[in-house]
PDB file of N, CA and C in Angstrom:
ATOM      1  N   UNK A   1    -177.812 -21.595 -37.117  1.00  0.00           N
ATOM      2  CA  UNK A   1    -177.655 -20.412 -36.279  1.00  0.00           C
ATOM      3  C   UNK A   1    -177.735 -19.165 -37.146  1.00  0.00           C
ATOM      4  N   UNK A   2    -177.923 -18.395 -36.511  1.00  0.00           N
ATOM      5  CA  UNK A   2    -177.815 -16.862 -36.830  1.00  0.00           C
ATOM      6  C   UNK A   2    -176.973 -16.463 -37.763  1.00  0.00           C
ATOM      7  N   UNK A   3    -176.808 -15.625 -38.728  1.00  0.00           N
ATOM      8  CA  UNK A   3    -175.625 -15.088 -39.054  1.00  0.00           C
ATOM      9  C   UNK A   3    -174.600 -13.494 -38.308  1.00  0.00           C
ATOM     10  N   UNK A   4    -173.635 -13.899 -38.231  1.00  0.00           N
ATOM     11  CA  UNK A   4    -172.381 -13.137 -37.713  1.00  0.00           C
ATOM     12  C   UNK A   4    -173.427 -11.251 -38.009  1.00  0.00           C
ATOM     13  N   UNK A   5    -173.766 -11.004 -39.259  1.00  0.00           N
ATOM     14  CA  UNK A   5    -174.276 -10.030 -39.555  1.00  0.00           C
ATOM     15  C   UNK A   5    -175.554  -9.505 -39.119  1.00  0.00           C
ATOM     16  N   UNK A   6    -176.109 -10.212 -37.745  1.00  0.00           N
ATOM     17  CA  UNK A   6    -176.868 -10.248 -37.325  1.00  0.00           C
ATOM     18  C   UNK A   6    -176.460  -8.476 -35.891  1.00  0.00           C
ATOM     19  N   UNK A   7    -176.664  -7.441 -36.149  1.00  0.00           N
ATOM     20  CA  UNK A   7    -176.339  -6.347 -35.277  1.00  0.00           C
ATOM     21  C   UNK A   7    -176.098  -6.761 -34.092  1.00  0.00           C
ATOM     22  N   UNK A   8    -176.912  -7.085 -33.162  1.00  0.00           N
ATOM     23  CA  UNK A   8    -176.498  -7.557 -31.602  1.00  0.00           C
ATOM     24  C   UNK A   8    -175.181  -8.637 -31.660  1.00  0.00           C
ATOM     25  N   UNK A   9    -175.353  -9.774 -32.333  1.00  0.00           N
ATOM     26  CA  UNK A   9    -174.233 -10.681 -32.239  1.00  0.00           C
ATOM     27  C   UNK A   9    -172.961  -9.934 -32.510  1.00  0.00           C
ATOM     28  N   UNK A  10    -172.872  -9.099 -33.226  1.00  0.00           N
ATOM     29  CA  UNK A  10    -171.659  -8.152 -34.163  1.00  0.00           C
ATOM     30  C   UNK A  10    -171.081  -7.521 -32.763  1.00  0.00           C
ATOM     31  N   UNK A  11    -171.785  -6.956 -32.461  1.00  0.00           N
ATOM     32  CA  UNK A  11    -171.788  -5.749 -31.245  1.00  0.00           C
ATOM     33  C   UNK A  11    -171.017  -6.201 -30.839  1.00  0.00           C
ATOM     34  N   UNK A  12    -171.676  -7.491 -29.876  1.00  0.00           N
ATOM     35  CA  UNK A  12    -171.308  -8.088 -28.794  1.00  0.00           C
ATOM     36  C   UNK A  12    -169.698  -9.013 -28.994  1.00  0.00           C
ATOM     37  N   UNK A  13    -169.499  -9.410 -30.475  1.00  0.00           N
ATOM     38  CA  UNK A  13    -168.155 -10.567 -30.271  1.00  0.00           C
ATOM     39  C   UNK A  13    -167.094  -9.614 -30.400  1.00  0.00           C
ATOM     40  N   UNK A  14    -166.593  -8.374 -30.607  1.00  0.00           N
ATOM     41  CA  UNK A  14    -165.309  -7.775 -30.321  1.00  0.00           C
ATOM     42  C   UNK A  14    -164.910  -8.144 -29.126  1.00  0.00           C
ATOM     43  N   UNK A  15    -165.718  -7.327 -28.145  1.00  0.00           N
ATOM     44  CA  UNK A  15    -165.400  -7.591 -26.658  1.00  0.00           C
ATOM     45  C   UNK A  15    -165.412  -9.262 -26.169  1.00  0.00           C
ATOM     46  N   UNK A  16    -166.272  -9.818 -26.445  1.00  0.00           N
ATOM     47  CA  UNK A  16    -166.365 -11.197 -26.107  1.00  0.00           C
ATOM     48  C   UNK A  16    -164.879 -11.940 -26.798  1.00  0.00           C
ATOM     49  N   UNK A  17    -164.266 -11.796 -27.569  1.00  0.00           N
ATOM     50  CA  UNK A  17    -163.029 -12.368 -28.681  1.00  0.00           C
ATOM     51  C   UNK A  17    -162.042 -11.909 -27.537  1.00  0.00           C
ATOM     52  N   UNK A  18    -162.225 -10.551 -27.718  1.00  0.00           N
ATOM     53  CA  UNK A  18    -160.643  -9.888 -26.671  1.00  0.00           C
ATOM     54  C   UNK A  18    -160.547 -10.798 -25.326  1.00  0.00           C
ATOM     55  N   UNK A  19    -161.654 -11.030 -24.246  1.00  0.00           N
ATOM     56  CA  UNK A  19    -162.323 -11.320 -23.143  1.00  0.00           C
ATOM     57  C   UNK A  19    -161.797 -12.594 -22.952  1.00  0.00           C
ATOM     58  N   UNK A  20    -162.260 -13.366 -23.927  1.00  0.00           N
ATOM     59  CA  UNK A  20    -161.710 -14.957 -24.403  1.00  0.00           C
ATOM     60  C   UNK A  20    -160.512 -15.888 -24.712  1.00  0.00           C
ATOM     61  N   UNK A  21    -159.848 -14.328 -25.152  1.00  0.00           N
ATOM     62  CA  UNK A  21    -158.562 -14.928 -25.919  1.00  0.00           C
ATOM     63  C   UNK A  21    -157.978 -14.439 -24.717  1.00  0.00           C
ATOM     64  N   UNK A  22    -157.998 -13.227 -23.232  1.00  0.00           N
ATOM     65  CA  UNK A  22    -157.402 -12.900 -22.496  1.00  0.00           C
ATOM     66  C   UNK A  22    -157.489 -13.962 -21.668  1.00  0.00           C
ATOM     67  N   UNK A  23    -158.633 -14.784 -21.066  1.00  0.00           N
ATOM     68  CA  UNK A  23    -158.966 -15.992 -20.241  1.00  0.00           C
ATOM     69  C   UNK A  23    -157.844 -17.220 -20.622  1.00  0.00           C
ATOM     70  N   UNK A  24    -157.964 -17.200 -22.231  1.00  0.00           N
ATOM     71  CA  UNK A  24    -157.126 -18.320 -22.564  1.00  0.00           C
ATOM     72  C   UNK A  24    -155.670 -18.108 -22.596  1.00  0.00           C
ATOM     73  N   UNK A  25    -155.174 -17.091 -22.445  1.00  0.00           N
ATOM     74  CA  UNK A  25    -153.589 -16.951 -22.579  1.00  0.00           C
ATOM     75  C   UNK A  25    -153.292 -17.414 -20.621  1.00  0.00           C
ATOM     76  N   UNK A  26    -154.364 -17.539 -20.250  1.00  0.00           N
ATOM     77  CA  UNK A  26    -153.903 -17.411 -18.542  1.00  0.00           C
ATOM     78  C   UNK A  26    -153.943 -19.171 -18.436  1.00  0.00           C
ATOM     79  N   UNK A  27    -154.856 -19.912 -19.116  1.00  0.00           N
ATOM     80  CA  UNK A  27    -155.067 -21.374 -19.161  1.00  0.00           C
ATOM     81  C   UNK A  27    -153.951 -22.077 -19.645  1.00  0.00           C
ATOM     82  N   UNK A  28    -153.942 -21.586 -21.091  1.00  0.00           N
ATOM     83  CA  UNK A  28    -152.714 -21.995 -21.994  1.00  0.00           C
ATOM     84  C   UNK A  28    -151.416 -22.142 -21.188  1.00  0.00           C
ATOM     85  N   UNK A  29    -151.477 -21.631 -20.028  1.00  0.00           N
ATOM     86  CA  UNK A  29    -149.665 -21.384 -19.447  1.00  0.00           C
ATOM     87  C   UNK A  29    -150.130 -23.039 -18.548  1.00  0.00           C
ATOM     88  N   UNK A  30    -150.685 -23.205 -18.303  1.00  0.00           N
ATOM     89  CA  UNK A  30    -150.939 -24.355 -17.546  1.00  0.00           C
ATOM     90  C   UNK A  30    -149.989 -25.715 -18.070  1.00  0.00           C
ATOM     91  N   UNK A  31    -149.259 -26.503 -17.422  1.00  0.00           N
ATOM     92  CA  UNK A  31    -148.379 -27.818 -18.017  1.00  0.00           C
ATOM     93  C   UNK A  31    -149.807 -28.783 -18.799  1.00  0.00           C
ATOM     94  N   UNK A  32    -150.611 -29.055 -18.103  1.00  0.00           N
ATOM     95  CA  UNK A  32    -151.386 -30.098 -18.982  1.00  0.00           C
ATOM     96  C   UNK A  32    -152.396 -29.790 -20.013  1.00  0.00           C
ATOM     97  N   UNK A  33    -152.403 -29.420 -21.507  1.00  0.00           N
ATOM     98  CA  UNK A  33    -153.543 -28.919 -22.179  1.00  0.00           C
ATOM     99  C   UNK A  33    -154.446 -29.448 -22.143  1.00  0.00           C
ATOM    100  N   UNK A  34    -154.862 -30.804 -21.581  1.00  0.00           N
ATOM    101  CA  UNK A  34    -156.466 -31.478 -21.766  1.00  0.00           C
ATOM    102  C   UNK A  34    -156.748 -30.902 -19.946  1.00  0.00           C
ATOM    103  N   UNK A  35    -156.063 -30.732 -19.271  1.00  0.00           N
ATOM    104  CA  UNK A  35    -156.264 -30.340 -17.712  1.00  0.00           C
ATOM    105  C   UNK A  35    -156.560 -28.671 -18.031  1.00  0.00           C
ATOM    106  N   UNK A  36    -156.308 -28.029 -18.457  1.00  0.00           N
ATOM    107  CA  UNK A  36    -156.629 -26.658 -18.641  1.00  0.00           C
ATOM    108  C   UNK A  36    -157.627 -26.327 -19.528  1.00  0.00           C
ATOM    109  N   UNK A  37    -157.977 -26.896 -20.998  1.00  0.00           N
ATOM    110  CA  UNK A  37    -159.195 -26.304 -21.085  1.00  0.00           C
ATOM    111  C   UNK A  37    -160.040 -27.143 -20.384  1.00  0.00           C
ATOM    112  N   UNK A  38    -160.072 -27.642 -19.579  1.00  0.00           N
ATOM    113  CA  UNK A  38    -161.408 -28.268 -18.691  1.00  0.00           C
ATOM    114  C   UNK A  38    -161.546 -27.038 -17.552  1.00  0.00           C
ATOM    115  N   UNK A  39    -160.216 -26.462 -17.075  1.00  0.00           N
ATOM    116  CA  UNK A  39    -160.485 -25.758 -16.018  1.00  0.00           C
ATOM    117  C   UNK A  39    -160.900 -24.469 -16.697  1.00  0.00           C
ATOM    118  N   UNK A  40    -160.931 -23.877 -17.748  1.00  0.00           N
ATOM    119  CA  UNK A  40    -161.152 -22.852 -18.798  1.00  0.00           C
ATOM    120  C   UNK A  40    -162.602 -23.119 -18.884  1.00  0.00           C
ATOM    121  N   UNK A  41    -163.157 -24.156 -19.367  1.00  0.00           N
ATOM    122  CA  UNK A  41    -164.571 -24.582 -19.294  1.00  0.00           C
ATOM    123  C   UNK A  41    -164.970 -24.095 -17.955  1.00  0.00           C
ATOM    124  N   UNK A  42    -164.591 -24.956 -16.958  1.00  0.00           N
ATOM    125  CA  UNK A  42    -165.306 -24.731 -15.909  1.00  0.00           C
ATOM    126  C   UNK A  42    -165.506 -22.962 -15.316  1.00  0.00           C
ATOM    127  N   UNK A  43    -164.095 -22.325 -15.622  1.00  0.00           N
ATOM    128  CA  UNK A  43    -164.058 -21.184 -15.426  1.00  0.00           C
ATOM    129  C   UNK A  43    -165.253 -20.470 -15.948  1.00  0.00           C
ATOM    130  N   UNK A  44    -165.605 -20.694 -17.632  1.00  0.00           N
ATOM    131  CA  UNK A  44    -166.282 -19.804 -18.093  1.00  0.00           C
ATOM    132  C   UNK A  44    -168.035 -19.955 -17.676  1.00  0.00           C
ATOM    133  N   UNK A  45    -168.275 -21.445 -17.284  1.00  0.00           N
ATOM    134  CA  UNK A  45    -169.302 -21.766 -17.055  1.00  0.00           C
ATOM    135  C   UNK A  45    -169.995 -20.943 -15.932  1.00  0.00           C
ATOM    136  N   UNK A  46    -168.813 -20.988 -14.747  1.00  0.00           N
ATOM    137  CA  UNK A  46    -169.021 -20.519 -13.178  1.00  0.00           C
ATOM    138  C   UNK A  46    -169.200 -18.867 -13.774  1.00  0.00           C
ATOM    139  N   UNK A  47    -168.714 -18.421 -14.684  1.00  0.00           N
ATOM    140  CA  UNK A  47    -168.583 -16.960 -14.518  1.00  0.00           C
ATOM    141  C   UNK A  47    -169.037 -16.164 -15.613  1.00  0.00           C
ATOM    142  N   UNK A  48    -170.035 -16.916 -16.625  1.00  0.00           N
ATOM    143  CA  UNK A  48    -170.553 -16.288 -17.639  1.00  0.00           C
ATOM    144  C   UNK A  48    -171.998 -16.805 -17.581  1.00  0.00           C
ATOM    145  N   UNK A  49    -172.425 -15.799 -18.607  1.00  0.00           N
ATOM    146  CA  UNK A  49    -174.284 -16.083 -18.770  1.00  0.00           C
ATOM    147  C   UNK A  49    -174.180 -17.122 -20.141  1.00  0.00           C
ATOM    148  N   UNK A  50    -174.929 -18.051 -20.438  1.00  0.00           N
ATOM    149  CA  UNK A  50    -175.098 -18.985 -20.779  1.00  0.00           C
ATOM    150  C   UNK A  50    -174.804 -17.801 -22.731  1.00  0.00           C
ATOM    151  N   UNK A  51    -175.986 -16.902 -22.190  1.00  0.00           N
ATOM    152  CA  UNK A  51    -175.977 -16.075 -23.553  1.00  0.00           C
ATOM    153  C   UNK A  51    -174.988 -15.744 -24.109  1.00  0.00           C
ATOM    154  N   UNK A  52    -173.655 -15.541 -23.518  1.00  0.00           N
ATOM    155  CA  UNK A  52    -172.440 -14.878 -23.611  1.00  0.00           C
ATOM    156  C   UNK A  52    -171.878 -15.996 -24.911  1.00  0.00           C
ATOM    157  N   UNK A  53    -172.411 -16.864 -24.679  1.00  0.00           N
ATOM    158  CA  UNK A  53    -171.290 -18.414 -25.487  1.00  0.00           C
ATOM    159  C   UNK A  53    -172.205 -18.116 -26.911  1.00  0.00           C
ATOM    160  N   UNK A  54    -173.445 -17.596 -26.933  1.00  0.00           N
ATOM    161  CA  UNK A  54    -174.183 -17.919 -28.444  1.00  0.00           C
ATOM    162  C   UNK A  54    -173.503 -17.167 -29.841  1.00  0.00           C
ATOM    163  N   UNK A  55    -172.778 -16.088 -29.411  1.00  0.00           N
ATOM    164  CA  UNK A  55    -172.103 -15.214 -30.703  1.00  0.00           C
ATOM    165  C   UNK A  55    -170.545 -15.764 -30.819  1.00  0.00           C
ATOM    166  N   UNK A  56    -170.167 -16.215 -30.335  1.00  0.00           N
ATOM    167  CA  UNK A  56    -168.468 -16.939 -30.059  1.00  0.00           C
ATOM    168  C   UNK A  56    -168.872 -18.071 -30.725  1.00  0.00           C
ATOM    169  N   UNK A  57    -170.082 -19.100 -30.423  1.00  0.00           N
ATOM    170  CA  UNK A  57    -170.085 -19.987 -31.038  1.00  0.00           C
ATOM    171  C   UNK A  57    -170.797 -20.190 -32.333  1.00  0.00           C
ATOM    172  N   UNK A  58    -171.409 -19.207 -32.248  1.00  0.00           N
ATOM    173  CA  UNK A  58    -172.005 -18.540 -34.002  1.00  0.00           C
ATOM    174  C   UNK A  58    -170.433 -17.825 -35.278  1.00  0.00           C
ATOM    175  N   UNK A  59    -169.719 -17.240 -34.363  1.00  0.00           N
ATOM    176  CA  UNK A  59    -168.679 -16.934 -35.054  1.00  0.00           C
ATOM    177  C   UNK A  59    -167.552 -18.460 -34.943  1.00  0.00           C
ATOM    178  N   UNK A  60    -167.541 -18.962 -34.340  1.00  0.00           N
ATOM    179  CA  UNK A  60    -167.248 -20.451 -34.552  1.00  0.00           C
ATOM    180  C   UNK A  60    -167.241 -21.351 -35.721  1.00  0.00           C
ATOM    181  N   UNK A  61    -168.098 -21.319 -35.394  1.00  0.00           N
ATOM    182  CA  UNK A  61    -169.142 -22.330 -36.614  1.00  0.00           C
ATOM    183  C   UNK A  61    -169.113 -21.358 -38.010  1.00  0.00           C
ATOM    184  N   UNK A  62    -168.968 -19.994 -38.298  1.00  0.00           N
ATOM    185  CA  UNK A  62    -169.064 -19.983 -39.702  1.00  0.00           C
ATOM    186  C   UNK A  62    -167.379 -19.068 -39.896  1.00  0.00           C
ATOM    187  N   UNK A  63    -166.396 -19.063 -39.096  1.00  0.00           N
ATOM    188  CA  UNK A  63    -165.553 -18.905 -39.517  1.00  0.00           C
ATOM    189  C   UNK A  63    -163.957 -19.720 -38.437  1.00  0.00           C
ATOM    190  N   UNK A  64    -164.217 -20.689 -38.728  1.00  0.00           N
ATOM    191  CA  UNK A  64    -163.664 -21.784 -38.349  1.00  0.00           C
ATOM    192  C   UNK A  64    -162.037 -21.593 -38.625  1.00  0.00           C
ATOM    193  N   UNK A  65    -161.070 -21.088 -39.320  1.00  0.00           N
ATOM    194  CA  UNK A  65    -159.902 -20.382 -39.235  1.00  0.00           C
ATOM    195  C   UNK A  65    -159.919 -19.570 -38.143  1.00  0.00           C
ATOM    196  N   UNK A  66    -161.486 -19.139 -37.661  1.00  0.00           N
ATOM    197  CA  UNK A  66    -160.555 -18.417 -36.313  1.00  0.00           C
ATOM    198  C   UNK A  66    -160.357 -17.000 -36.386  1.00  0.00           C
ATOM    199  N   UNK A  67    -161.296 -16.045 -37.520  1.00  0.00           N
ATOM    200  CA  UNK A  67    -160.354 -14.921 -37.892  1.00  0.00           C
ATOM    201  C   UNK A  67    -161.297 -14.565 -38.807  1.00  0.00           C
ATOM    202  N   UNK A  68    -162.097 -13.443 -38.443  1.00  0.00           N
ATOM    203  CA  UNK A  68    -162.654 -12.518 -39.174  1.00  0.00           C
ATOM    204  C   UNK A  68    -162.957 -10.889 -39.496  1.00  0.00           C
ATOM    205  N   UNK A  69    -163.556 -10.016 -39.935  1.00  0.00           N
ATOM    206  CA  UNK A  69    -163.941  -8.515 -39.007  1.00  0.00           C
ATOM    207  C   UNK A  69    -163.923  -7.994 -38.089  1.00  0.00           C
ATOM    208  N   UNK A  70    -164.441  -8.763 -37.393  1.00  0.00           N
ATOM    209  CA  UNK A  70    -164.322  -8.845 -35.829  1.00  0.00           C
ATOM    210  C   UNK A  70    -163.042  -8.959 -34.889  1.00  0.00           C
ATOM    211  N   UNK A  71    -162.487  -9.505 -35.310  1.00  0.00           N
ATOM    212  CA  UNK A  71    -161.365  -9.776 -34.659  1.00  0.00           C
ATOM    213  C   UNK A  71    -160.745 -11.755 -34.713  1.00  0.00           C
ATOM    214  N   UNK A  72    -159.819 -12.132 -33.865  1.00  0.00           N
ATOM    215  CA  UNK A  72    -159.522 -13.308 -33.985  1.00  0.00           C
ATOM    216  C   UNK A  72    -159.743 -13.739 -32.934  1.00  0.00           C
ATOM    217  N   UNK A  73    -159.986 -15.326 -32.797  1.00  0.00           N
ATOM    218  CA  UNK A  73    -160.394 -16.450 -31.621  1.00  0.00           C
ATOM    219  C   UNK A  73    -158.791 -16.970 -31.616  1.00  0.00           C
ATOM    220  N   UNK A  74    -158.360 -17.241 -30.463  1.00  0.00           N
ATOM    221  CA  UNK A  74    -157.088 -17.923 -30.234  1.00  0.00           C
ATOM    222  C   UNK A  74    -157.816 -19.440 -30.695  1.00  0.00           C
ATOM    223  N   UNK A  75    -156.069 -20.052 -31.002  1.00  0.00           N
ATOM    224  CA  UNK A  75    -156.354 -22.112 -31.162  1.00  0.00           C
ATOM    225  C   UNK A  75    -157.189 -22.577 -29.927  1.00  0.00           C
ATOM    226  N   UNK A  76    -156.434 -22.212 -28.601  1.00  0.00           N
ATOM    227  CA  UNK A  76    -157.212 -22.230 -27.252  1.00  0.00           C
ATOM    228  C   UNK A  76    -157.956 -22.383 -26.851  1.00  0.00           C
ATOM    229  N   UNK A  77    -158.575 -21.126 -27.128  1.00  0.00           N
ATOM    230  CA  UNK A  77    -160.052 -20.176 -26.850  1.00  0.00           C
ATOM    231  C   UNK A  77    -161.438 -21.273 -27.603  1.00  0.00           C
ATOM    232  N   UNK A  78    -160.570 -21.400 -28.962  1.00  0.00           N
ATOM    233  CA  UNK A  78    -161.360 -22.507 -30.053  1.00  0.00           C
ATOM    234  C   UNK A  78    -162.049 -23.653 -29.679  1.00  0.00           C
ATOM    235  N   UNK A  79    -160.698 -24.168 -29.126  1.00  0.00           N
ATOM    236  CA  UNK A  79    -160.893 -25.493 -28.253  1.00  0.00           C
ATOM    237  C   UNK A  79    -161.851 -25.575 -27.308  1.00  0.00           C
ATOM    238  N   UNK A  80    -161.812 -24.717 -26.530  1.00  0.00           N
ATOM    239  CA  UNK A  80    -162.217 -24.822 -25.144  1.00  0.00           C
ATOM    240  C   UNK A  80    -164.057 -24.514 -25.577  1.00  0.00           C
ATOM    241  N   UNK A  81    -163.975 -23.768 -26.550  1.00  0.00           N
ATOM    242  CA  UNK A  81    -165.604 -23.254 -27.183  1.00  0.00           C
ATOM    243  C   UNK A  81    -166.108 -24.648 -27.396  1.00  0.00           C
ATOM    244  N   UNK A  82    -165.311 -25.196 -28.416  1.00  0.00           N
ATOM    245  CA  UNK A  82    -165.818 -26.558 -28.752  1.00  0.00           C
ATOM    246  C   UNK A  82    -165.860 -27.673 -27.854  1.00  0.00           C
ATOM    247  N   UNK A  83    -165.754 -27.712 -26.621  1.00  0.00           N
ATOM    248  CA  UNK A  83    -165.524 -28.244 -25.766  1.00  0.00           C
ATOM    249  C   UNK A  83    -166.834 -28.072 -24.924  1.00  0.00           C
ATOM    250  N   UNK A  84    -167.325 -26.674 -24.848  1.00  0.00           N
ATOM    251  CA  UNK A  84    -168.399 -26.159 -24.234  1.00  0.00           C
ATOM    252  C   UNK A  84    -169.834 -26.674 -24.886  1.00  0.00           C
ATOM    253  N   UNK A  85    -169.350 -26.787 -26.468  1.00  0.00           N
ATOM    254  CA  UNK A  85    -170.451 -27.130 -27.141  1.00  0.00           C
ATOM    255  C   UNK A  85    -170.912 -28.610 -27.392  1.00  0.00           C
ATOM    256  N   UNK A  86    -169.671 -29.307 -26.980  1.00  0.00           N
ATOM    257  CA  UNK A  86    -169.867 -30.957 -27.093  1.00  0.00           C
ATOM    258  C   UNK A  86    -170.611 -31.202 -25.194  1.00  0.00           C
ATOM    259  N   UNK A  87    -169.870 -30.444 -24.483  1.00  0.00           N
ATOM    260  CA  UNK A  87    -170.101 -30.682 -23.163  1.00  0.00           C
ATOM    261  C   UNK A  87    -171.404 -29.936 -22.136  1.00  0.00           C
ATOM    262  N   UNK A  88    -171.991 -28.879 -22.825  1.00  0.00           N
ATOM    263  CA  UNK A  88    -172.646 -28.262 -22.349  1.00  0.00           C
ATOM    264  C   UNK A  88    -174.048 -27.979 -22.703  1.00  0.00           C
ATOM    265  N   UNK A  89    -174.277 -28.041 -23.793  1.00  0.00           N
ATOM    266  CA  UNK A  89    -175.155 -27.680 -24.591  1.00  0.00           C
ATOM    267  C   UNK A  89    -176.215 -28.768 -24.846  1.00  0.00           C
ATOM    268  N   UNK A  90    -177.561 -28.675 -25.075  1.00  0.00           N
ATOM    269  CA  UNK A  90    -178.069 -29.337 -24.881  1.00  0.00           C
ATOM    270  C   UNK A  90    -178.315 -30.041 -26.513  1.00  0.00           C
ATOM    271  N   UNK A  91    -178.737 -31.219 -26.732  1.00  0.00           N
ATOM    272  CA  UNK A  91    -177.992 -31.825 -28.225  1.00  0.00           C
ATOM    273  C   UNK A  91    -178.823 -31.364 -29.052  1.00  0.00           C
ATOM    274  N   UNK A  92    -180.224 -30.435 -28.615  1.00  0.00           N
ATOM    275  CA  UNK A  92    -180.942 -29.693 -29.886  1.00  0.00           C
ATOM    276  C   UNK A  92    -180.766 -28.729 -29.887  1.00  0.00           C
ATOM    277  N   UNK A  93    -179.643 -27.483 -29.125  1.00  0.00           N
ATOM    278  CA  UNK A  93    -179.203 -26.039 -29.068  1.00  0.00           C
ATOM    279  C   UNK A  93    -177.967 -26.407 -29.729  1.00  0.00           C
ATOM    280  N   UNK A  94    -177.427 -27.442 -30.313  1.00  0.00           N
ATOM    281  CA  UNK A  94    -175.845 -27.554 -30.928  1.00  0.00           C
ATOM    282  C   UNK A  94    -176.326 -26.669 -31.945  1.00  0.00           C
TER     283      UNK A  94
END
């Protein structure tokens, strides 16, 4: 993938991080954690552009603590990304 230093991706993951980690503090309250990020998945699927997931999961993948310039990915938020990417994605866009 791309690198993080790529201008558009940069742009775009402040807002996308804040956006993400706000979705996931509403999931996280849920009693079952394997029952909530599924409904977090499904949430983001029904209500985002496919494009939205490529800089979250580019900042994913090369800063895996979760925490860079940009800002931070909740444990959550993490999960539920990686979840999108085992479950959604097609196995030559991983």
């Amino acid at each position: 993938m791309n690198t993080l230093k790529h201008h558009e991706s940069a742009t775009a993951l402040a807002p996308l991080l804040k956006t993400i980690n706000q979705i996931a503090r509403f999931y996280e309250t849920l009693p079952n954690p394997k029952e909530a990020h599924q409904k977090m998945l499904k949430h983001l699927v029904a209500f985002w552009e496919p494009s939205m997931f490529l800089p979250l999961l580019e900042y994913l993948e090369q800063c895996p603590e979760g925490q860079n310039q940009y800002g931070a990915l909740s444990p959550f938020a993490a999960q539920v990304l990686k979840l999108y990417s085992q479950t959604c994605l097609e196995p030559g866009k991983k």
